[in-house]
C-alpha atoms as a PDB file:
ATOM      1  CA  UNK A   1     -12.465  18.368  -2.069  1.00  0.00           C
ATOM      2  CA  UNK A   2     -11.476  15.724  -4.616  1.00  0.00           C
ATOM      3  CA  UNK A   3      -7.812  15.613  -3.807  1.00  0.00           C
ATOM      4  CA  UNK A   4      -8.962  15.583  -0.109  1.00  0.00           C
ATOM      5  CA  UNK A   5     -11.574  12.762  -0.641  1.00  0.00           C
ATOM      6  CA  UNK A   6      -8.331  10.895  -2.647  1.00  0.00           C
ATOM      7  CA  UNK A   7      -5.948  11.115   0.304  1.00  0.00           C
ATOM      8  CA  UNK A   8      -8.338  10.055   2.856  1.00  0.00           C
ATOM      9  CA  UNK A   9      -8.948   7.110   0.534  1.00  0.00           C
ATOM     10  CA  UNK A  10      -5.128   6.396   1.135  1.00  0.00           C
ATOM     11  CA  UNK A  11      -5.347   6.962   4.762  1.00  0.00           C
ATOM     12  CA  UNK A  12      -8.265   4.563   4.985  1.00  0.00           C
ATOM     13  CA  UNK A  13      -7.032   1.869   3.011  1.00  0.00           C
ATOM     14  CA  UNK A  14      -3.771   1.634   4.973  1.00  0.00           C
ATOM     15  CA  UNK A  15      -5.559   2.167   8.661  1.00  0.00           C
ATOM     16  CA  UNK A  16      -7.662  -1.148   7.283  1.00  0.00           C
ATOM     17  CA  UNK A  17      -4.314  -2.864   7.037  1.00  0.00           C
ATOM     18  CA  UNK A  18      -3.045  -2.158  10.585  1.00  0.00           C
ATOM     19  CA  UNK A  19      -6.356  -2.716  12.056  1.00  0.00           C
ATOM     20  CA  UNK A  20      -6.662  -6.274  10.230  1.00  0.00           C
ATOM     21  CA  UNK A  21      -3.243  -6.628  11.682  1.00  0.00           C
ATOM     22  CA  UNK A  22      -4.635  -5.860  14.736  1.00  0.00           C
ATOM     23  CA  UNK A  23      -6.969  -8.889  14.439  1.00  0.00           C
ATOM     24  CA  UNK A  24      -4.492 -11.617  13.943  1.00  0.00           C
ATOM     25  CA  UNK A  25      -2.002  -9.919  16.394  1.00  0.00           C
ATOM     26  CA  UNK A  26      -5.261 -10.252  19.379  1.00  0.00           C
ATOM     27  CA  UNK A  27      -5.840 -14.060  17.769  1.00  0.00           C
ATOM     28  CA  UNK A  28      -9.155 -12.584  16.871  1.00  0.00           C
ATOM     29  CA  UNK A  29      -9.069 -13.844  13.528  1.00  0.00           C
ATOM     30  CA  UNK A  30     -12.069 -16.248  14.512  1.00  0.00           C
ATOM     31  CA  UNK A  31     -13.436 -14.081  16.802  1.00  0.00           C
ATOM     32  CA  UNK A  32     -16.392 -14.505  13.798  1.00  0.00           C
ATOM     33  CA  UNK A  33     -16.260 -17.775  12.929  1.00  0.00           C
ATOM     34  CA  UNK A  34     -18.437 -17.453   9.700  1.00  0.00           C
ATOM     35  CA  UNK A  35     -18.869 -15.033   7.298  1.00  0.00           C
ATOM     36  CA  UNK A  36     -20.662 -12.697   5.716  1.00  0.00           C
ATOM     37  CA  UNK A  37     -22.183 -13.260   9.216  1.00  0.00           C
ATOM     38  CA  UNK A  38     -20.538 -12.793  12.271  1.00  0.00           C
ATOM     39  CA  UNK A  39     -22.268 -16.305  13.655  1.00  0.00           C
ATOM     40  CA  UNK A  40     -25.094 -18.637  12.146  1.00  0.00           C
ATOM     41  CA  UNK A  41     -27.709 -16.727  13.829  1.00  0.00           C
ATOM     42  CA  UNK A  42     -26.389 -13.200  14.202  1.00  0.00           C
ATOM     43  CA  UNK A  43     -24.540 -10.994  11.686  1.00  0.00           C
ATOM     44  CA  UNK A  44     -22.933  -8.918  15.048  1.00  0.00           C
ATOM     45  CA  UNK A  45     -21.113  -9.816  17.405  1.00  0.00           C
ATOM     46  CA  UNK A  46     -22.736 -10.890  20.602  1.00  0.00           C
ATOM     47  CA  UNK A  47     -21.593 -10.654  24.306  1.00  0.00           C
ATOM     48  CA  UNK A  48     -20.859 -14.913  24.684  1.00  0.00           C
ATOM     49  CA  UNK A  49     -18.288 -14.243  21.691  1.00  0.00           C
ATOM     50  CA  UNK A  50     -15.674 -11.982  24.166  1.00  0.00           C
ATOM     51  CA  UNK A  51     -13.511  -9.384  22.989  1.00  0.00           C
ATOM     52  CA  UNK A  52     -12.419 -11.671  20.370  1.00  0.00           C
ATOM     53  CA  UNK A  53     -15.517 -11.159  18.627  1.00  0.00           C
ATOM     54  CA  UNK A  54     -15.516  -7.685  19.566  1.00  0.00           C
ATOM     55  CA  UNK A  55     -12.333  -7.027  17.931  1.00  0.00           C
ATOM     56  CA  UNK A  56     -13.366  -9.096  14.468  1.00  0.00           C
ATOM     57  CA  UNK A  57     -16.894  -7.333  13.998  1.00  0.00           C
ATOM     58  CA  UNK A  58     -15.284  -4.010  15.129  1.00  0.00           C
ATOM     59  CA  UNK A  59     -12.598  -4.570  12.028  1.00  0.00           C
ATOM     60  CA  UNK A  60     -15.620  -5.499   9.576  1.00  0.00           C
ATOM     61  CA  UNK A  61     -17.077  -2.336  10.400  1.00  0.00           C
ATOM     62  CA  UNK A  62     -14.233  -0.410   9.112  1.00  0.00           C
ATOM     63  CA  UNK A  63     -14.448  -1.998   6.149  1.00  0.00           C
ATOM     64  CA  UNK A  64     -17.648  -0.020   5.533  1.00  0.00           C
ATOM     65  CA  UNK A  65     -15.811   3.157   6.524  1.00  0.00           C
ATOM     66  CA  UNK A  66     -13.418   2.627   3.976  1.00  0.00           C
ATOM     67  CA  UNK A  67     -16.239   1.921   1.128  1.00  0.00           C
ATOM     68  CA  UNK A  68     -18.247   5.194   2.071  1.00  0.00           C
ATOM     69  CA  UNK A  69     -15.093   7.278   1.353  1.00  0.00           C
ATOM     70  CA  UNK A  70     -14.319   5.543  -1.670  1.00  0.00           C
ATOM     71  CA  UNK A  71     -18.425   6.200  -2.400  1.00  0.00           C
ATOM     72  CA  UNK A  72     -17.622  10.165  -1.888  1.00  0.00           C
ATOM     73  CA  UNK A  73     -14.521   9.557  -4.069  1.00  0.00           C
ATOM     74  CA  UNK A  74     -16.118   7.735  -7.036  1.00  0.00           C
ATOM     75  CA  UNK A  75     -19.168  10.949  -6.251  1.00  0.00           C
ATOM     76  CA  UNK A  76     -16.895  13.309  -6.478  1.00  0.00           C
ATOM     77  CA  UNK A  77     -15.198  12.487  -9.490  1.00  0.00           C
ATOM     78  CA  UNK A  78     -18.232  11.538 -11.819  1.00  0.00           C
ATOM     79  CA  UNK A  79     -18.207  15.289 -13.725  1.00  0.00           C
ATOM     80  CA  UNK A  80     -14.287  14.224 -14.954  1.00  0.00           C
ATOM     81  CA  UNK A  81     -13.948  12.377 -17.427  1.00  0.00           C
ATOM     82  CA  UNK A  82     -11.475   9.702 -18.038  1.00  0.00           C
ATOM     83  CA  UNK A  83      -8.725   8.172 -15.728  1.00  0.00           C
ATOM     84  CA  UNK A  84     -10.019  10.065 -12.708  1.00  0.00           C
ATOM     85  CA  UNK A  85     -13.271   8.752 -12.483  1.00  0.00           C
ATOM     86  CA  UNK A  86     -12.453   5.084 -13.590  1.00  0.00           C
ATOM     87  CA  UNK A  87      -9.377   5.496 -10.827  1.00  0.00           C
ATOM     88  CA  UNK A  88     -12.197   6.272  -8.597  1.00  0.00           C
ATOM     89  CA  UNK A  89     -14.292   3.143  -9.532  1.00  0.00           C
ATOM     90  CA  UNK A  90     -11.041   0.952  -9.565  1.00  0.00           C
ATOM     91  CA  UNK A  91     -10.728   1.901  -5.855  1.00  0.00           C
ATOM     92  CA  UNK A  92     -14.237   1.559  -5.078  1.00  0.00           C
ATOM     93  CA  UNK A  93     -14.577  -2.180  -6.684  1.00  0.00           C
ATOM     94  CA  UNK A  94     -11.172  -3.249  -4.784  1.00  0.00           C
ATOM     95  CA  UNK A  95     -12.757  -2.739  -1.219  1.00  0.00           C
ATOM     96  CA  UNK A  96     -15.983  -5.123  -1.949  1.00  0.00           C
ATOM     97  CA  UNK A  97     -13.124  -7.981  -3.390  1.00  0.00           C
ATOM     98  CA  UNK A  98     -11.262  -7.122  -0.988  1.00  0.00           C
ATOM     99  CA  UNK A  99     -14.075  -8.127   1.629  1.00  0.00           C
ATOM    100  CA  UNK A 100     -14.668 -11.171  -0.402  1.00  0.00           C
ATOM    101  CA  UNK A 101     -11.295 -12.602   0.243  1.00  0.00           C
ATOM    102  CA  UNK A 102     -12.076 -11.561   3.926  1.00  0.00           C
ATOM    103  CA  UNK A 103     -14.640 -13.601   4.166  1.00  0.00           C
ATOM    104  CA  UNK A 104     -12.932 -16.755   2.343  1.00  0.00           C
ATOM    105  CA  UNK A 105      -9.837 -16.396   4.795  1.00  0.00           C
ATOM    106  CA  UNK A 106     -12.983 -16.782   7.825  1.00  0.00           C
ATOM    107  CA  UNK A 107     -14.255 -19.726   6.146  1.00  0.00           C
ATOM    108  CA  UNK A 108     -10.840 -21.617   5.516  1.00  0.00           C
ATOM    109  CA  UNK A 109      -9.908 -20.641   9.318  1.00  0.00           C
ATOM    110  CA  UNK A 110      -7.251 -18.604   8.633  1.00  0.00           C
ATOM    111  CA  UNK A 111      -5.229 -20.517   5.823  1.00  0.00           C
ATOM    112  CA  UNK A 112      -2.219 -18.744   5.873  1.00  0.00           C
ATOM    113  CA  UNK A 113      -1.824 -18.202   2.060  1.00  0.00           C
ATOM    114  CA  UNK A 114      -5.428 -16.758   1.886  1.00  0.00           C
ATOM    115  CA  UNK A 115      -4.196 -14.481   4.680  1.00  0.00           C
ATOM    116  CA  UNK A 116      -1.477 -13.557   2.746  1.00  0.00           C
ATOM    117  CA  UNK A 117      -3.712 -12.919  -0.293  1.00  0.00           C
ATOM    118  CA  UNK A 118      -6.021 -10.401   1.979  1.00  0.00           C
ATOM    119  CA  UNK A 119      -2.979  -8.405   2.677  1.00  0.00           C
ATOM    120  CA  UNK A 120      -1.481  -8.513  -1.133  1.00  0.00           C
ATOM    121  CA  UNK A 121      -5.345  -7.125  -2.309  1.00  0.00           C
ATOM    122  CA  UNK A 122      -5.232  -4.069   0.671  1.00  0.00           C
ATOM    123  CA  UNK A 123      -1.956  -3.710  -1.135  1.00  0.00           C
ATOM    124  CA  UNK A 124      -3.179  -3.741  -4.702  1.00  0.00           C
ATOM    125  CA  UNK A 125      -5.750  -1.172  -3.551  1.00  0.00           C
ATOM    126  CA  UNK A 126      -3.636   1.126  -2.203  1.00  0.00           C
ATOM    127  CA  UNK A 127      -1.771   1.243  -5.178  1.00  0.00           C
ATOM    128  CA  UNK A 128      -5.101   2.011  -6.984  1.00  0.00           C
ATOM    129  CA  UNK A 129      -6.360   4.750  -4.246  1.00  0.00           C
ATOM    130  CA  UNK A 130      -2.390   6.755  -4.232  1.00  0.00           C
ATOM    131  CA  UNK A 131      -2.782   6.574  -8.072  1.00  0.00           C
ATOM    132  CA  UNK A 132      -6.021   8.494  -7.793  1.00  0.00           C
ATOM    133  CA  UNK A 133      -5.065  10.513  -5.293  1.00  0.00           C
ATOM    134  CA  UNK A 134      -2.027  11.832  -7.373  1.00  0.00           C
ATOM    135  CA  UNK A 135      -4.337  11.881 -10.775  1.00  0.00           C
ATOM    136  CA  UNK A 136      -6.236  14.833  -8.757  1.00  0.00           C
ATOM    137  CA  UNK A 137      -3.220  16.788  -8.651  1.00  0.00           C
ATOM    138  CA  UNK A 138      -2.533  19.866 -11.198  1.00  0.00           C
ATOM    139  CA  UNK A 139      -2.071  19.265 -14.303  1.00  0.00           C
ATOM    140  CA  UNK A 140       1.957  18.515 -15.654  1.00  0.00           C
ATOM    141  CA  UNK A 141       3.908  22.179 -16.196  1.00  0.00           C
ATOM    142  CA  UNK A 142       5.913  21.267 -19.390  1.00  0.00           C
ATOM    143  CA  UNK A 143       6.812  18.104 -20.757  1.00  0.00           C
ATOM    144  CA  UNK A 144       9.037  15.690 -18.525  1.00  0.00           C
ATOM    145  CA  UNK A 145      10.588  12.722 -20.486  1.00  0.00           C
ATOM    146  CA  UNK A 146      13.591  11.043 -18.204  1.00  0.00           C
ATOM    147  CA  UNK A 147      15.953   8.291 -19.700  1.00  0.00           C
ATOM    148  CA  UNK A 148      14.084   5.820 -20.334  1.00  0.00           C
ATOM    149  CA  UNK A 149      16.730   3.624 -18.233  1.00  0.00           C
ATOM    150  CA  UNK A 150      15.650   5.744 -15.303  1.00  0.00           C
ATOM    151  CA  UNK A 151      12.096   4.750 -16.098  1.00  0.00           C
ATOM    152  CA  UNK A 152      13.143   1.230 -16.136  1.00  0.00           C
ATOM    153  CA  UNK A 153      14.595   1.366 -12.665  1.00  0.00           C
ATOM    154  CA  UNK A 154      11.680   2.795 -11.266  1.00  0.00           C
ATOM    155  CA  UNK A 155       9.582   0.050 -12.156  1.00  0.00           C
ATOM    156  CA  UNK A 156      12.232  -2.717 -11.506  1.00  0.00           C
ATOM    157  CA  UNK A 157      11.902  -0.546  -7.712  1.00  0.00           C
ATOM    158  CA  UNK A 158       8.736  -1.780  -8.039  1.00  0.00           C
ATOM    159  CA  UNK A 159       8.874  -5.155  -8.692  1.00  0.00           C
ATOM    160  CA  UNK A 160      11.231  -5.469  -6.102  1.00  0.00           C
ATOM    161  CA  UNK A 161       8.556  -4.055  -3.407  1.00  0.00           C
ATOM    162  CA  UNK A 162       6.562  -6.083  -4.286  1.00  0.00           C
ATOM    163  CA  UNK A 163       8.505  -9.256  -4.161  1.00  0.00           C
ATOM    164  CA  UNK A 164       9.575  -8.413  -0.261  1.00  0.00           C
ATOM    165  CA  UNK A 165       5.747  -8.081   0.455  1.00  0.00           C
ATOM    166  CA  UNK A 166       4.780 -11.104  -0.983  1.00  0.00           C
ATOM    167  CA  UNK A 167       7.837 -12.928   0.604  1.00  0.00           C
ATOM    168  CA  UNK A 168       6.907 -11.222   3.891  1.00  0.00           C
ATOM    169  CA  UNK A 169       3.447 -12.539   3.801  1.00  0.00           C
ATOM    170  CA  UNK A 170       5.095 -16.034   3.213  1.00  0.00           C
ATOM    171  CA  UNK A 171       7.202 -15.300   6.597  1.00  0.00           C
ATOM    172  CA  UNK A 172       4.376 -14.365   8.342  1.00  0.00           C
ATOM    173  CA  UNK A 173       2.374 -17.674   7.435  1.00  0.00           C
ATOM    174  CA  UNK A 174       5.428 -19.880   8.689  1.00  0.00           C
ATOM    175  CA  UNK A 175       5.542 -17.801  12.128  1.00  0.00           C
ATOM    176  CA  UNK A 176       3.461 -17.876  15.471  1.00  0.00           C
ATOM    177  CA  UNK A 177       0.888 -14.920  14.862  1.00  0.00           C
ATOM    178  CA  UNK A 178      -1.727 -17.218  12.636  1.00  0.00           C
ATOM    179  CA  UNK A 179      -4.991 -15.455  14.238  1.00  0.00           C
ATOM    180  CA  UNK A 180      -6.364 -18.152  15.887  1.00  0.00           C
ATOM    181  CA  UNK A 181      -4.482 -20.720  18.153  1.00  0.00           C
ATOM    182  CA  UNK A 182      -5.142 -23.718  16.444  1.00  0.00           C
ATOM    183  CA  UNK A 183      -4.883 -21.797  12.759  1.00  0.00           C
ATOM    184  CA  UNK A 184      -2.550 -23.929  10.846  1.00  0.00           C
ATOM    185  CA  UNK A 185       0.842 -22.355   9.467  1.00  0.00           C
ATOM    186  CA  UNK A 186       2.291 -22.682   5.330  1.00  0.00           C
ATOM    187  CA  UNK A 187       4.596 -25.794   6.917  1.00  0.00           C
ATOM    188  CA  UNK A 188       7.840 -23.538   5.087  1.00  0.00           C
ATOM    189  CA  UNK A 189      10.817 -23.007   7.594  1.00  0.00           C
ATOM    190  CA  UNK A 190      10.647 -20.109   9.204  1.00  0.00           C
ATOM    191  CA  UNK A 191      14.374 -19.769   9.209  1.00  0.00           C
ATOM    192  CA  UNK A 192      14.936 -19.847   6.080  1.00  0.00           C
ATOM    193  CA  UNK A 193      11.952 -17.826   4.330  1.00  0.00           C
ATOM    194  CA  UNK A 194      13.246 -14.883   6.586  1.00  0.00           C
ATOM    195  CA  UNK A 195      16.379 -15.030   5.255  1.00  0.00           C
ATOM    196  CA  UNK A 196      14.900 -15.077   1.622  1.00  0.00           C
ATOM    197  CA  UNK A 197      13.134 -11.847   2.581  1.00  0.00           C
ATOM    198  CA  UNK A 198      16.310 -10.369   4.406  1.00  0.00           C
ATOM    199  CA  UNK A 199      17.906 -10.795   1.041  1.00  0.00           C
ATOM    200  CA  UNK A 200      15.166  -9.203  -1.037  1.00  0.00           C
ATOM    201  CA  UNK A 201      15.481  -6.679   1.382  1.00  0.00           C
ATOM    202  CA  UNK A 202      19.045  -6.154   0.925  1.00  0.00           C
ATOM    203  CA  UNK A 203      18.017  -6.310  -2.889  1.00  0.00           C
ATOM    204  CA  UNK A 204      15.905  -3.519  -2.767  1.00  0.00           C
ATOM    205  CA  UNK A 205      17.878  -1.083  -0.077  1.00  0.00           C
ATOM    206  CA  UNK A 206      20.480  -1.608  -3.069  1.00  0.00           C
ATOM    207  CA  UNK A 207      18.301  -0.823  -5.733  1.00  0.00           C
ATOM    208  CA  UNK A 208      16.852   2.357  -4.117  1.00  0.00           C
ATOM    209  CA  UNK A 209      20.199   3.916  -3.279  1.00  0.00           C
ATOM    210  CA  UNK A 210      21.493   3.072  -7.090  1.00  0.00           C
ATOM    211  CA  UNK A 211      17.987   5.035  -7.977  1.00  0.00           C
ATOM    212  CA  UNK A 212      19.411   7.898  -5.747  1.00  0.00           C
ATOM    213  CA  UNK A 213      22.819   8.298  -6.642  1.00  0.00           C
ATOM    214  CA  UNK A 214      21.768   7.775 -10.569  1.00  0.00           C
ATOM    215  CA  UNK A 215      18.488  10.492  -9.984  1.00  0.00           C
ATOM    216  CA  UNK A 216      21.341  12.966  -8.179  1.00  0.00           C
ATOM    217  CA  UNK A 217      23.447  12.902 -11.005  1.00  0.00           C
ATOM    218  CA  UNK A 218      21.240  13.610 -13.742  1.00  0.00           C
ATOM    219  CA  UNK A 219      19.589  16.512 -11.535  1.00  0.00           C
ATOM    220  CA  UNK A 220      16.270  15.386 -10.993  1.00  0.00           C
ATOM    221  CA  UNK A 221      15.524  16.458  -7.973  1.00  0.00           C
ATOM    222  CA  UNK A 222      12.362  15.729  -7.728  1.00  0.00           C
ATOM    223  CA  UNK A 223      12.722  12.339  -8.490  1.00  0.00           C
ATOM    224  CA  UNK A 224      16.008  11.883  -6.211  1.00  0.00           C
ATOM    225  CA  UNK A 225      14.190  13.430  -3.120  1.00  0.00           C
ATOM    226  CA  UNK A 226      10.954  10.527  -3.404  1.00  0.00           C
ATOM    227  CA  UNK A 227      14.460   8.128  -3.783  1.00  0.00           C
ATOM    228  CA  UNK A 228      15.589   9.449  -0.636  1.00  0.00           C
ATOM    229  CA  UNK A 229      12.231   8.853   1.062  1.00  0.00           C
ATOM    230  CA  UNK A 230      12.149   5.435  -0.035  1.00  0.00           C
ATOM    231  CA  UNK A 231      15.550   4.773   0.877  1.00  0.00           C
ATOM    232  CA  UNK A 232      14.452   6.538   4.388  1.00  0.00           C
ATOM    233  CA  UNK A 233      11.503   4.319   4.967  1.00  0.00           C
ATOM    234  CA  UNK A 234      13.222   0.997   3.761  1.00  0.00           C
ATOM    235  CA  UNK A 235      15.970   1.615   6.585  1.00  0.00           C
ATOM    236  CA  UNK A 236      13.193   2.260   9.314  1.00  0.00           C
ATOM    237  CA  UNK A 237      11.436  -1.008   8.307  1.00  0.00           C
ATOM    238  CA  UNK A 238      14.786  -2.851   8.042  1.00  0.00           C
ATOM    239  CA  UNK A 239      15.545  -2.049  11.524  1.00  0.00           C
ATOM    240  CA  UNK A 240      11.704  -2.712  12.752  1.00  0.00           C
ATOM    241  CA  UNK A 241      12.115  -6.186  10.836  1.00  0.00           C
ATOM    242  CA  UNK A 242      15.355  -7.111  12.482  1.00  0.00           C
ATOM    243  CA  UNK A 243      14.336  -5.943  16.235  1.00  0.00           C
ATOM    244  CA  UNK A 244      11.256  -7.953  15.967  1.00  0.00           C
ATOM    245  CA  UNK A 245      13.174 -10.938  14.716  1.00  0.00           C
ATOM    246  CA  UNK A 246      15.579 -10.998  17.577  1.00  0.00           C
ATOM    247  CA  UNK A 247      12.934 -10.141  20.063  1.00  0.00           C
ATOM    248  CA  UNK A 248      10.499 -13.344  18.953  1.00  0.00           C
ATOM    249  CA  UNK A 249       8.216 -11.151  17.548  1.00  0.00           C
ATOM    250  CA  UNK A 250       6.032  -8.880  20.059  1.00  0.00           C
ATOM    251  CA  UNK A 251       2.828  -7.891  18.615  1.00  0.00           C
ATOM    252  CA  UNK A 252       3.576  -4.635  18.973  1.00  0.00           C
ATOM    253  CA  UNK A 253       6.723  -4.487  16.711  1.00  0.00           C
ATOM    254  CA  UNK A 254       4.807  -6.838  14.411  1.00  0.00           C
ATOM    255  CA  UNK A 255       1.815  -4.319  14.250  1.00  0.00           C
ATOM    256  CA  UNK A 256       4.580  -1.323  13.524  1.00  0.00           C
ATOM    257  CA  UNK A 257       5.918  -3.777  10.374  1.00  0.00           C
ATOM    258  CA  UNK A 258       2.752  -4.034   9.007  1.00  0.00           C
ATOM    259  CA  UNK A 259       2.318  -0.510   8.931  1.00  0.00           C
ATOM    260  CA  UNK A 260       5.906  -0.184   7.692  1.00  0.00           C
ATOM    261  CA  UNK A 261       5.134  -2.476   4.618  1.00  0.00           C
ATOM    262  CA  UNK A 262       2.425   0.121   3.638  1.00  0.00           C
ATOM    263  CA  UNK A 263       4.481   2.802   3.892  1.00  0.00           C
ATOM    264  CA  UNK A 264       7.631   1.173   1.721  1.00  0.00           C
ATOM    265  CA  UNK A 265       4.657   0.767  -0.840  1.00  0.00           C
ATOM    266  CA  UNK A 266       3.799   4.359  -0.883  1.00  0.00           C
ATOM    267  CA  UNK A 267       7.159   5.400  -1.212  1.00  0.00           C
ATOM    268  CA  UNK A 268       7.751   3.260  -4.042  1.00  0.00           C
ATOM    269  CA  UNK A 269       5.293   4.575  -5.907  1.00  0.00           C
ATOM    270  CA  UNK A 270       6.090   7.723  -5.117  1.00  0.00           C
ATOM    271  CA  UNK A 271       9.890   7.124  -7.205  1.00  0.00           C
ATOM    272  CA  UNK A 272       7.552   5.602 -10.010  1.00  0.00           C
ATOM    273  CA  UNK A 273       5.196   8.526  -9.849  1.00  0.00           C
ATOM    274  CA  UNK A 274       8.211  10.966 -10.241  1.00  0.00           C
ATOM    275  CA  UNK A 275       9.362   9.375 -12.809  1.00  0.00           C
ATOM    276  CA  UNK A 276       6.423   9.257 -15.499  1.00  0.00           C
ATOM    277  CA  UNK A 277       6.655  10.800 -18.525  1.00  0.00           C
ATOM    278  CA  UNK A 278       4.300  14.022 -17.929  1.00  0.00           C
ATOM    279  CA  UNK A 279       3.015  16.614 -21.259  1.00  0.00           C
ATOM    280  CA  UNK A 280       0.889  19.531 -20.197  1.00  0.00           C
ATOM    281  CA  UNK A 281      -2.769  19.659 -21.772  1.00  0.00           C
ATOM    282  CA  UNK A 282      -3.257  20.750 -24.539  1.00  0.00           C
ATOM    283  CA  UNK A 283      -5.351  24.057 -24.334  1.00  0.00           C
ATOM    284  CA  UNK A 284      -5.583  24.502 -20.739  1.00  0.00           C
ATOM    285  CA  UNK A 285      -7.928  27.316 -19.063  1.00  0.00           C
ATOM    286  CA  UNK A 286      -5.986  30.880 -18.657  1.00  0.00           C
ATOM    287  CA  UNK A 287      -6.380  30.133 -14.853  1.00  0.00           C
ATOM    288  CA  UNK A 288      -4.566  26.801 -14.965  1.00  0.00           C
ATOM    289  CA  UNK A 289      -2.443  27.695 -16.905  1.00  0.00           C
ATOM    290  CA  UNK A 290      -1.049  30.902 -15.122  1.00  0.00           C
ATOM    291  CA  UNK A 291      -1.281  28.475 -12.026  1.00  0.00           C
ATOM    292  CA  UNK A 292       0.710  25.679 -13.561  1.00  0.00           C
ATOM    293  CA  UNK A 293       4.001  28.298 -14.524  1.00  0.00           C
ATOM    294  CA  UNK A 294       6.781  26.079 -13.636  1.00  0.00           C
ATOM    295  CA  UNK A 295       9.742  28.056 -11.557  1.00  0.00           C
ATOM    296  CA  UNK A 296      13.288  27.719 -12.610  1.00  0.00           C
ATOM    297  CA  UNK A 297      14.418  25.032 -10.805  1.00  0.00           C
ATOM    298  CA  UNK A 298      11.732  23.105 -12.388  1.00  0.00           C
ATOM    299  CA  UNK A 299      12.592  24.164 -16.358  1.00  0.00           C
ATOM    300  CA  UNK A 300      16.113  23.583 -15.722  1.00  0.00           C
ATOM    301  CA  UNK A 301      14.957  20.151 -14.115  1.00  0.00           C
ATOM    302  CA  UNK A 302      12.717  19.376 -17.040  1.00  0.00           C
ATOM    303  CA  UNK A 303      15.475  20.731 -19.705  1.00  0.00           C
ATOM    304  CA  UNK A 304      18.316  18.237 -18.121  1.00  0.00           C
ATOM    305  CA  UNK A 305      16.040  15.056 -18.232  1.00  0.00           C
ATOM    306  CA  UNK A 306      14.507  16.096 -21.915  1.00  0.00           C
ATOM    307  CA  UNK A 307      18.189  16.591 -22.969  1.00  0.00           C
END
């Protein structure tokens, strides 16, 4: 139920992205004009305020959606211990923040680098809920210790990631989907800040297949098949990114990036997941520990990348 409660905390916290995408997409972004409520005298939306205001309050609700499963999260892992149930508070503190800079991009109208900031935070939380999600998992076989180089790349992966999201956000505040129609835009050329993320983009397609061919040859196979995944995704969102680009950007294309972005995050730290150093506890129960037998493939995996 844990691991469950974990992965629907992942679902959630991505579904909150393309929904708030949704939002700007519909130029519903003021479809509350104040915050926390949805007008001076109501905290709903009302029927004068349109589907605009529909679509707005609708979106705030989910953000309450999100919070109870991080609630059942944070109840479910109070008996552990340690990293999971602080993982589980992590992800339960991001959503209220999170809400916070929701409400400060409303009272700004829209500025586009608060905009970008809502996204980066729904991104920081993923990052938070797929941690805990993967903490719930069984416990590490044998010890796993990979190159440290290997390690390294991972987390330059990483960085890389997360330079193209915060670049895209950048391209997103120079372009015509602002929320509102008379939002104002970041004033950089829209020209050229997409080619700066093209070339991050490039950067990190590079990166990932170097991860790949480098995880192949040392026989991690774990580790190369998340690098694979990545490299998969990346592609996908590559050729959403370009379509939309040469298409002036219909919402619905836009909406599909957005939930690309998520999913280049996930795989990401997926490769950096696969690649952490892992011992086995130290006196696990008999049950665990018959359950945690590694197969051969996964000694002789563990054996190359000790050696």
């Amino acid at each position: 139920m844990l691991r469950r409660l974990a992965l629907a905390s992942v679902v959630a916290n991505v579904a909150i992205v393309v929904t708030g995408g949704a939002v700007r997409l519909t130029d519903s972004g003021l479809g509350c004009p104040t915050w926390p409520r949805c007008t001076d005298e109501s905290y709903t939306a009302t029927a004068a305020m349109g589907i605009h205001g529909v679509i707005e309050f609708g979106n705030r609700l989910l953000t309450f959606a999100v919070a109870a499963v991080a609630v059942a999260g944070v109840l479910a892992a109070w008996r552990h211990r340690g990293r999971l149930r602080w993982l589980s508070i992590a992800v339960f503190l991001g959503i209220p923040a999170q809400g916070v800079i929701g409400g400060i991009t409303v009272l700004t109208d829209l500025n586009p680098w608060v905009v970008g900031l809502h996204f980066l935070a729904s991104i920081a939380v993923i990052a938070l809920a797929y941690a805990f999600w993967r903490a719930t998992g069984p416990p590490p076989a044998a010890v796993f210790s990979p190159p440290p180089p290997l390690r390294l790349l991972g987390w330059v992966l990483a960085v890389a990631s997360a330079a193209v999201l915060v670049v895209g956000t950048w391209v997103t505040g120079s372009g015509p989907h602002s929320g509102d129609h008379g939002a104002a835009r970041n004033g950089l050329d829209p020209e050229t800040i997409s080619q700066v993320h093209a070339d991050l983009v490039f950067l990190l397609i590079g990166l990932t297949l170097a991860a790949w061919l480098a995880l192949r040859a040392m026989g991690l196979r774990v580790a190369a098949r998340a690098a694979a995944v990545l490299l998969v995704v990346e592609l996908g969102q590559g050729l959403i990114g370009f379509v939309q680009y040469f298409t002036d950007l219909p919402v619905l294309l836009v909406g599909a990036h957005m939930l690309g972005a998520c999913l280049v995050w996930l795989a990401t730290l997926a490769v950096v997941w696969a690649l952490r150093p892992t011992a086995p506890p130290a006196d696990p129960p008999a049950s665990a520990a018959e359950a945690a037998v590694p197969d051969a493939s996964e000694r002789a995996e563990v054996q190359v990348a000790a050696g």
